[in-house]
C-alpha atoms as a PDB file:
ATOM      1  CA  UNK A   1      -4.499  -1.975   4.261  1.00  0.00           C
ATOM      2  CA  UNK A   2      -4.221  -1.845   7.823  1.00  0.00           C
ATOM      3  CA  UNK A   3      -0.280  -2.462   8.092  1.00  0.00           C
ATOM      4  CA  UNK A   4      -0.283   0.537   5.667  1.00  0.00           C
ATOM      5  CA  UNK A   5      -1.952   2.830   8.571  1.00  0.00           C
ATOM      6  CA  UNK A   6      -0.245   1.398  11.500  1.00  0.00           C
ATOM      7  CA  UNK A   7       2.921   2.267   9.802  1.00  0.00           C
ATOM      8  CA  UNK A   8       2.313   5.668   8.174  1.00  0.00           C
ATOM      9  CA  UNK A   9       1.011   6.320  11.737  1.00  0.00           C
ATOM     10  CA  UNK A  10       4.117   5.610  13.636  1.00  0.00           C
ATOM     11  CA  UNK A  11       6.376   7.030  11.198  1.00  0.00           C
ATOM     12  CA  UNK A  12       4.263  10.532  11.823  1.00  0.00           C
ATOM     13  CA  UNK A  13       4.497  10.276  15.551  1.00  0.00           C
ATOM     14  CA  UNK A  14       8.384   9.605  15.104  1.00  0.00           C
ATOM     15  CA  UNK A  15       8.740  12.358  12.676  1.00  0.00           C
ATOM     16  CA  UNK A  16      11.197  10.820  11.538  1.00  0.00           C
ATOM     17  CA  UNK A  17      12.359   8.712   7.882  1.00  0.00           C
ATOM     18  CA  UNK A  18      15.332   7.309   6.414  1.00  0.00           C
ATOM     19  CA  UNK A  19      15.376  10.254   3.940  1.00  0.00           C
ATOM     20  CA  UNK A  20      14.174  12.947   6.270  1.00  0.00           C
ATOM     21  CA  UNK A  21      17.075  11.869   9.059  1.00  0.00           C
ATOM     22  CA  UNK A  22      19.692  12.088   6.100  1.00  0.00           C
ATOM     23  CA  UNK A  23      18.417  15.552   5.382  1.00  0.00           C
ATOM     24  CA  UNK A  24      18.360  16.740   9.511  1.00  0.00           C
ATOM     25  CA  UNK A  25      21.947  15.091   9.985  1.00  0.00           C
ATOM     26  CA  UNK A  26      23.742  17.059   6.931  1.00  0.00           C
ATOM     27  CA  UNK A  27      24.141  13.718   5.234  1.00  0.00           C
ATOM     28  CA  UNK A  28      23.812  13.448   1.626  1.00  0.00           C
ATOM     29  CA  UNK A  29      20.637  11.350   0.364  1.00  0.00           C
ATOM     30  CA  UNK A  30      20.265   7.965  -1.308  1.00  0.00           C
ATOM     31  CA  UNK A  31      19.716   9.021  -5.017  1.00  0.00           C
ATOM     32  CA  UNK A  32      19.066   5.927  -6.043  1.00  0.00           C
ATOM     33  CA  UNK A  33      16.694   5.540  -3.074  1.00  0.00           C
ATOM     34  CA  UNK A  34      15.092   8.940  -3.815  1.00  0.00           C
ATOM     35  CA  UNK A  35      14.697   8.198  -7.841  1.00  0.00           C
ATOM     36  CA  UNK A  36      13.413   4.715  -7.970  1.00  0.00           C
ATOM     37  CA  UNK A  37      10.515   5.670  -4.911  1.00  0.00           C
ATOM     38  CA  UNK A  38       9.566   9.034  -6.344  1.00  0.00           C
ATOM     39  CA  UNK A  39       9.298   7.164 -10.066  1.00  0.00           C
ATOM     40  CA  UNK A  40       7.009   4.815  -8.388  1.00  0.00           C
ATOM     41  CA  UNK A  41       4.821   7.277  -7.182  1.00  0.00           C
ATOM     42  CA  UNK A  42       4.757   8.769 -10.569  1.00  0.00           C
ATOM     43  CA  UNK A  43       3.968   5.238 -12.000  1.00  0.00           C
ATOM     44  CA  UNK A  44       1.102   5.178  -9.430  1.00  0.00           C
ATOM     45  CA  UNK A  45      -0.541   8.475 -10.521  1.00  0.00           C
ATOM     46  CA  UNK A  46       0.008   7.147 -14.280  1.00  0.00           C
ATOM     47  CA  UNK A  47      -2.200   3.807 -13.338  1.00  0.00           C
ATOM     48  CA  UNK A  48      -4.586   5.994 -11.577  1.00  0.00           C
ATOM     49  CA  UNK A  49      -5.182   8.367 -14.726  1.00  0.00           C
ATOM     50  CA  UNK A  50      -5.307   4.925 -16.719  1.00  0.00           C
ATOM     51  CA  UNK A  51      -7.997   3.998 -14.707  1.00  0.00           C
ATOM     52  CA  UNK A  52     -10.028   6.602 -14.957  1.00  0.00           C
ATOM     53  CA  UNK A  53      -9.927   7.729 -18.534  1.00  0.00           C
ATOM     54  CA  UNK A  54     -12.987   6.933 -20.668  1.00  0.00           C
ATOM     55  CA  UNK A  55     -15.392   6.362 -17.483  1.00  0.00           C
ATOM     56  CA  UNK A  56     -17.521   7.812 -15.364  1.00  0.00           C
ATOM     57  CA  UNK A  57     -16.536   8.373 -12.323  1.00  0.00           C
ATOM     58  CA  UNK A  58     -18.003   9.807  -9.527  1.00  0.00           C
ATOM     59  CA  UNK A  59     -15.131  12.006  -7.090  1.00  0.00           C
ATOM     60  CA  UNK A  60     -16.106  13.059  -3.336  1.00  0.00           C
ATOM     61  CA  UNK A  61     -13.639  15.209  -1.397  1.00  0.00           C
ATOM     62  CA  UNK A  62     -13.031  15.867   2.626  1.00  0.00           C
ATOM     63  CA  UNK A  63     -10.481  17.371   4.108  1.00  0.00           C
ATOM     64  CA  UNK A  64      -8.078  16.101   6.449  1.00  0.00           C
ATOM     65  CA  UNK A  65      -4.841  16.883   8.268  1.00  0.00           C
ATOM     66  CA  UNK A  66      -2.792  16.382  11.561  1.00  0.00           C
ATOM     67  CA  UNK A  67      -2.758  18.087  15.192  1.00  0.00           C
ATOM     68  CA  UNK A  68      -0.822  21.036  14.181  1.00  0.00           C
ATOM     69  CA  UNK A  69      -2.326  21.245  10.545  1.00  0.00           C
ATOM     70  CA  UNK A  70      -5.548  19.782  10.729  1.00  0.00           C
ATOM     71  CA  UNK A  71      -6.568  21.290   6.794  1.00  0.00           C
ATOM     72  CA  UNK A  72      -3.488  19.767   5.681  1.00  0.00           C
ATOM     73  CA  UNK A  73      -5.013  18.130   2.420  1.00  0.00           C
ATOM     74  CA  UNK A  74      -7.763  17.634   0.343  1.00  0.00           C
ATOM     75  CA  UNK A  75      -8.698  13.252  -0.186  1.00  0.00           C
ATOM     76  CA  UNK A  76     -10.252  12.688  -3.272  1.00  0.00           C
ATOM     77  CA  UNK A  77     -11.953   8.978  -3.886  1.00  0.00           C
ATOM     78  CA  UNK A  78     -12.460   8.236  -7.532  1.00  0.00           C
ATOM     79  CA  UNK A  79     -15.136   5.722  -7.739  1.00  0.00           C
ATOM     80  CA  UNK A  80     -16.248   4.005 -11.412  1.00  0.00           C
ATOM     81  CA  UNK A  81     -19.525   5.068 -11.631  1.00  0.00           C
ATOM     82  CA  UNK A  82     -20.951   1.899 -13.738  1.00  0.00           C
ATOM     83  CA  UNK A  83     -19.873  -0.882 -10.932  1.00  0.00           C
ATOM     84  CA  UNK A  84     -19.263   1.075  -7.847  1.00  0.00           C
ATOM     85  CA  UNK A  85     -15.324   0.466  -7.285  1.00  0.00           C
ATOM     86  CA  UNK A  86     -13.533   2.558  -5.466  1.00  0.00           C
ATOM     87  CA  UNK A  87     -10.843   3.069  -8.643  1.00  0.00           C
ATOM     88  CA  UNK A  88      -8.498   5.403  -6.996  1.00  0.00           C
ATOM     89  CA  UNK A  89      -7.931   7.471  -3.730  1.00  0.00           C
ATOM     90  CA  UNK A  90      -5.226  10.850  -3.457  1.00  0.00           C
ATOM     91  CA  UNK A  91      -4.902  13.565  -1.038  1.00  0.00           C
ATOM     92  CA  UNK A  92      -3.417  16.671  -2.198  1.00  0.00           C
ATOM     93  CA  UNK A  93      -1.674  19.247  -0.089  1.00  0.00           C
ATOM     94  CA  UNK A  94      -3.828  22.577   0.173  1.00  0.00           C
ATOM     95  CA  UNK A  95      -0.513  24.830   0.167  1.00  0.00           C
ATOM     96  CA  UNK A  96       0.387  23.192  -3.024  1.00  0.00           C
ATOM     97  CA  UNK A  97      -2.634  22.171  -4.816  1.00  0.00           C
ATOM     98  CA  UNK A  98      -0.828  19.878  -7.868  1.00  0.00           C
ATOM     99  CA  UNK A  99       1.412  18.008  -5.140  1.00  0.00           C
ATOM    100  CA  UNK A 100       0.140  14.406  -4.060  1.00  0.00           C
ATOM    101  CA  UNK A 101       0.336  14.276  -0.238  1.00  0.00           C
ATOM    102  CA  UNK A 102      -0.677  10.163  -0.765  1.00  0.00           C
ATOM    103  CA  UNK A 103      -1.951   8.047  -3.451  1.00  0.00           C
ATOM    104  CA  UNK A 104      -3.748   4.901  -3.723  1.00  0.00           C
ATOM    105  CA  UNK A 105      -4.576   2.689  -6.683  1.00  0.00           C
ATOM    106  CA  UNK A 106      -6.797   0.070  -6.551  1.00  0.00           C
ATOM    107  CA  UNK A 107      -6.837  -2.706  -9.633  1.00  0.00           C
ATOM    108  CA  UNK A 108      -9.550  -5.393 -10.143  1.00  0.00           C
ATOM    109  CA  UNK A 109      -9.829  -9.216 -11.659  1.00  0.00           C
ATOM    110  CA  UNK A 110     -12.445 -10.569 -14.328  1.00  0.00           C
ATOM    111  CA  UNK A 111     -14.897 -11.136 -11.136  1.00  0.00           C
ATOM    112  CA  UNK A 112     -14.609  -7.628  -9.719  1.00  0.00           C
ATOM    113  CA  UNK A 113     -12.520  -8.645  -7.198  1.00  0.00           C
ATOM    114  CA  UNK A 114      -9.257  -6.762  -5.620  1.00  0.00           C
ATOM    115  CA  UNK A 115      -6.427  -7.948  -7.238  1.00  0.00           C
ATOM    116  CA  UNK A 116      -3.709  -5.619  -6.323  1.00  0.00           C
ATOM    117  CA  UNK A 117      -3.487  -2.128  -4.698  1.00  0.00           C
ATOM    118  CA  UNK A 118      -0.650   0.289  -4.904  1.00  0.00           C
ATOM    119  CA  UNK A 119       0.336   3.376  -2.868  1.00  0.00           C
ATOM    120  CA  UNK A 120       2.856   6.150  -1.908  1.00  0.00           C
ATOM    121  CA  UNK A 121       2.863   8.173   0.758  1.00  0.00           C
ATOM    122  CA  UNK A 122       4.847  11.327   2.052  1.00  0.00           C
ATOM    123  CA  UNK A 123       5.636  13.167   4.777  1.00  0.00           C
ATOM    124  CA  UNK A 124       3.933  16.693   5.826  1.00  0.00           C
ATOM    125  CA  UNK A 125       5.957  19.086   4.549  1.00  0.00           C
ATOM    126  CA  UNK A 126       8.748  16.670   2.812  1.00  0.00           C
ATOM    127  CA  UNK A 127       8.254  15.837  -0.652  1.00  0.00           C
ATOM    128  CA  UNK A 128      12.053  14.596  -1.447  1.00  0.00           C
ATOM    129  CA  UNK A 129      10.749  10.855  -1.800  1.00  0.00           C
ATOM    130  CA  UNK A 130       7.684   9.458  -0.207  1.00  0.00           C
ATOM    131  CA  UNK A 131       8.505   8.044   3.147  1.00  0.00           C
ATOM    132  CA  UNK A 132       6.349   4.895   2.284  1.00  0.00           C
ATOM    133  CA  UNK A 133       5.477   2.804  -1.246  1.00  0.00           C
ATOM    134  CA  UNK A 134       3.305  -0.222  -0.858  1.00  0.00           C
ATOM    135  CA  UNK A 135       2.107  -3.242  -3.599  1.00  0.00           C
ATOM    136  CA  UNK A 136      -0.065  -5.660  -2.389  1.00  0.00           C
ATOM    137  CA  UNK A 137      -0.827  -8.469  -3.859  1.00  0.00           C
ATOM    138  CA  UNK A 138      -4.465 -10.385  -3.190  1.00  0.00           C
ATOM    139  CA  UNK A 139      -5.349 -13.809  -3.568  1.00  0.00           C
ATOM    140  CA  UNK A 140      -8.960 -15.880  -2.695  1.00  0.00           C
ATOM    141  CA  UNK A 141      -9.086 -19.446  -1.994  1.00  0.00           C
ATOM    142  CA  UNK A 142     -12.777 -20.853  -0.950  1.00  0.00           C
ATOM    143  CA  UNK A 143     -13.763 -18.506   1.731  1.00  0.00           C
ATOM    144  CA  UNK A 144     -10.143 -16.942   2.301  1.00  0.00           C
ATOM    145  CA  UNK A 145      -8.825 -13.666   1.287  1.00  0.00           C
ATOM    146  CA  UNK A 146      -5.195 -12.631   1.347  1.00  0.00           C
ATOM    147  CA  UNK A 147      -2.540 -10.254   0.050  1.00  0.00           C
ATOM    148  CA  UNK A 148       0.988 -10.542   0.474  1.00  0.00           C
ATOM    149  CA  UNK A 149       2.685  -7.139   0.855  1.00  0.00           C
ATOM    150  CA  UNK A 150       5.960  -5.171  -0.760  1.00  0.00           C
ATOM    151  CA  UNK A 151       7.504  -2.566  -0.670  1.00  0.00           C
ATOM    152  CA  UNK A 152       9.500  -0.961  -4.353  1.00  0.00           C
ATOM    153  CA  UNK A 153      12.899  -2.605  -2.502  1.00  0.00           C
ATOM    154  CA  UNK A 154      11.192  -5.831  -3.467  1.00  0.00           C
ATOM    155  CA  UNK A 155      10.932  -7.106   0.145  1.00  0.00           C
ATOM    156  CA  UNK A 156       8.057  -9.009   1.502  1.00  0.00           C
ATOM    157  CA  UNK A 157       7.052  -7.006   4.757  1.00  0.00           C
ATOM    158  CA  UNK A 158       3.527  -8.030   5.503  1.00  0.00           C
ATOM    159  CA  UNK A 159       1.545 -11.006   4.996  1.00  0.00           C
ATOM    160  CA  UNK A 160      -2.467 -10.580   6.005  1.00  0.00           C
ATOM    161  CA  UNK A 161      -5.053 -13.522   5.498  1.00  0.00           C
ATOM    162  CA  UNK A 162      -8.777 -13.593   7.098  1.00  0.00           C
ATOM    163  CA  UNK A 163     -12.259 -16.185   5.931  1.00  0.00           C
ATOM    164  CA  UNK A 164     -13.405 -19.400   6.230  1.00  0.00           C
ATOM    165  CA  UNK A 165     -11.446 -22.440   5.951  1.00  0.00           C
ATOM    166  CA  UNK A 166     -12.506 -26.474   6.680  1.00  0.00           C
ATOM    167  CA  UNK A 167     -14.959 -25.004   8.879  1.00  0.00           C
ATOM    168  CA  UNK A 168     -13.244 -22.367  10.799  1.00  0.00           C
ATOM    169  CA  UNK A 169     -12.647 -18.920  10.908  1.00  0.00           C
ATOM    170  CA  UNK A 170      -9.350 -17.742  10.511  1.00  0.00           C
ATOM    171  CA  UNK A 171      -6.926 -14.696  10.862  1.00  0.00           C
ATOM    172  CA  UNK A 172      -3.262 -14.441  10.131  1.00  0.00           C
ATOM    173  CA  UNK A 173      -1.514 -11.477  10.329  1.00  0.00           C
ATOM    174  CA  UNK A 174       2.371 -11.424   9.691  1.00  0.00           C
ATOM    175  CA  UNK A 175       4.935  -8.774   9.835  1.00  0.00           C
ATOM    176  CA  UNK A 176       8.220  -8.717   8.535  1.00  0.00           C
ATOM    177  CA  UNK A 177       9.777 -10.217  11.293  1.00  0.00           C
ATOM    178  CA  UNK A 178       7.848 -13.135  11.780  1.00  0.00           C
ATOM    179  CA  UNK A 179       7.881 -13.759   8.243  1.00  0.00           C
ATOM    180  CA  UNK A 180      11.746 -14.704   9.155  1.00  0.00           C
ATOM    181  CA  UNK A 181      10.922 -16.795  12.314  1.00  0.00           C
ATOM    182  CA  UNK A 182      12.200 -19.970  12.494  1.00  0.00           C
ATOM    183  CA  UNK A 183      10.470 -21.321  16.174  1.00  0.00           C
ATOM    184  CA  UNK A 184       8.953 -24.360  16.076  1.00  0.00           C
ATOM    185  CA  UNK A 185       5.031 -22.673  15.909  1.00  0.00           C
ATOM    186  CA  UNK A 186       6.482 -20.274  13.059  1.00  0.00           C
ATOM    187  CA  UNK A 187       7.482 -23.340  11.474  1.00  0.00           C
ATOM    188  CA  UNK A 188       4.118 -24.969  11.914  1.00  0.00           C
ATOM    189  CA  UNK A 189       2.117 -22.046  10.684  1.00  0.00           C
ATOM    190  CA  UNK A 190       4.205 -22.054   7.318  1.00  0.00           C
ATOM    191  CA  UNK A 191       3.367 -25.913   6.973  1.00  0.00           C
ATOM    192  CA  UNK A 192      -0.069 -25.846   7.829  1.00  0.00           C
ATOM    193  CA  UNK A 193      -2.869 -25.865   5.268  1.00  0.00           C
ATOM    194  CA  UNK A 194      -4.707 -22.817   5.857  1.00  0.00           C
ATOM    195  CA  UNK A 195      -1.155 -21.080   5.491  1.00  0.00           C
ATOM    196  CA  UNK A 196      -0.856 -22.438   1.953  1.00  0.00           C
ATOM    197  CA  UNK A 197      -4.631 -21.693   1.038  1.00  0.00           C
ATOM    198  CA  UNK A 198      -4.224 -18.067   2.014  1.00  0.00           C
ATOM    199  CA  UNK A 199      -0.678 -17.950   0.330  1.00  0.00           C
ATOM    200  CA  UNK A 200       0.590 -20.519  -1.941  1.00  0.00           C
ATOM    201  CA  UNK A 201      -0.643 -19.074  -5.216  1.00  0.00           C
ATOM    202  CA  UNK A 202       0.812 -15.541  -4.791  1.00  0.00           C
ATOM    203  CA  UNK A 203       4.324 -14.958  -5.937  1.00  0.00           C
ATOM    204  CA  UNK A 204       6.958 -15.288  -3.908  1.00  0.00           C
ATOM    205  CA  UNK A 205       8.675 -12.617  -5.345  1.00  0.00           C
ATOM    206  CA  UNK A 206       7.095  -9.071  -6.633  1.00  0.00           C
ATOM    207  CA  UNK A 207       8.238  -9.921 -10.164  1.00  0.00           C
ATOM    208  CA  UNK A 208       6.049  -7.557 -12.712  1.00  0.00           C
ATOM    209  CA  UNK A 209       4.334  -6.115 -10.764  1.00  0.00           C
ATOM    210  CA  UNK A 210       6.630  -3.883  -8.956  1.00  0.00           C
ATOM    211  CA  UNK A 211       5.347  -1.632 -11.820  1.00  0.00           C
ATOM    212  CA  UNK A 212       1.587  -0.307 -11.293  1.00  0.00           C
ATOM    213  CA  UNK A 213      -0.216  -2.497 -13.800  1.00  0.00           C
END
């Protein structure tokens, strides 16, 4: 989930989203933008009450914040007591105890391994629409692991793959702009094997899934 930090982490030193600029400019917001992200979030919490219901689960708390409010929320990790996975993870806003700050979900195959993650995330002190929503998608070939990344507009925005394959260790890491490169080692990297390993049997599209499941 590191393209998930990087990016809530520059969009906090910016200050600055697509929905918070609308607000600061006098400009009227994207509804439809604001409706279909905040309904995922609400789909997210759903999954993540899902999850939990009917186990035991085991909840430890911190707190954590930024520069100029460093008590800014409370994290919660919900792990499933019988197996150890880490089910679910939210940070609440202090001031507003009932108001998600962030939320991740975390959902599991037959062999206990990650099979897709979802998450929303808003900024300090907006709650119009969350300034980020995130579905990844995992898939393990042989020593490989790899998730292909969307956001709820449907787009492909990060590609990450890291293991063992024909005897060497690799790492690919692609953001959304190289995922459009055409150069001749982009090309290349999209033919070669390890590419197709790490990526060929996860949809190309979000399909389904763009609803926490």
């Amino acid at each position: 989930m590191r393209k998930k930090i990087f990016l809530f982490t520059i969009i906090l030193l910016q200050g600055v989203s697509p929905v918070l600029a609308d607000a600061s400019d006098g400009m009227h917001a994207d509804n439809i933008h604001v409706k279909s992200w905040n309904h995922f979030a609400d789909l997210v919490y759903q999954l993540h009450k899902k999850q939990v219901a009917g186990k035991q689960i085991t909840k430890t708390e911190k707190m954590g914040g930024y520069a100029h409010s460093p008590d800014y929320y409370r994290e919660v990790t919900y792990v499933d007591k019988k197996n150890g996975r880490l089910l679910s993870r939210i940070q609440w806003e202090n001031s507003n105890p009932d108001t998600i700050h962030s939320i991740e979900v975390f959902v599991y195959d037959k062999k206990g391994r990650m099979a897709r993650d979802y998450s929303a995330s808003y900024l300090p002190g907006y709650h119009n629409a969350p300034v980020q929503t995130l579905i990844n998608i995992h898939n393990y070939y042989g020593g490989l692991h790899a998730y292909r990344q969307y956001d709820v507009s449907k787009d492909i925005i990060y590609e990450y793959c890291e293991g063992d394959f024909n005897g060497k260790r690799h790492q690919i890491r692609l953001f959304e702009d190289d995922l459009h490169a055409t150069d001749p080692e982009s090309r290349q990297l999209f033919s070669s094997a390890v590419y197709k390993a790490c990526f060929g049997e996860i949809q190309s599209s979000i399909g389904k899934y763009i609803r926490p499941q």
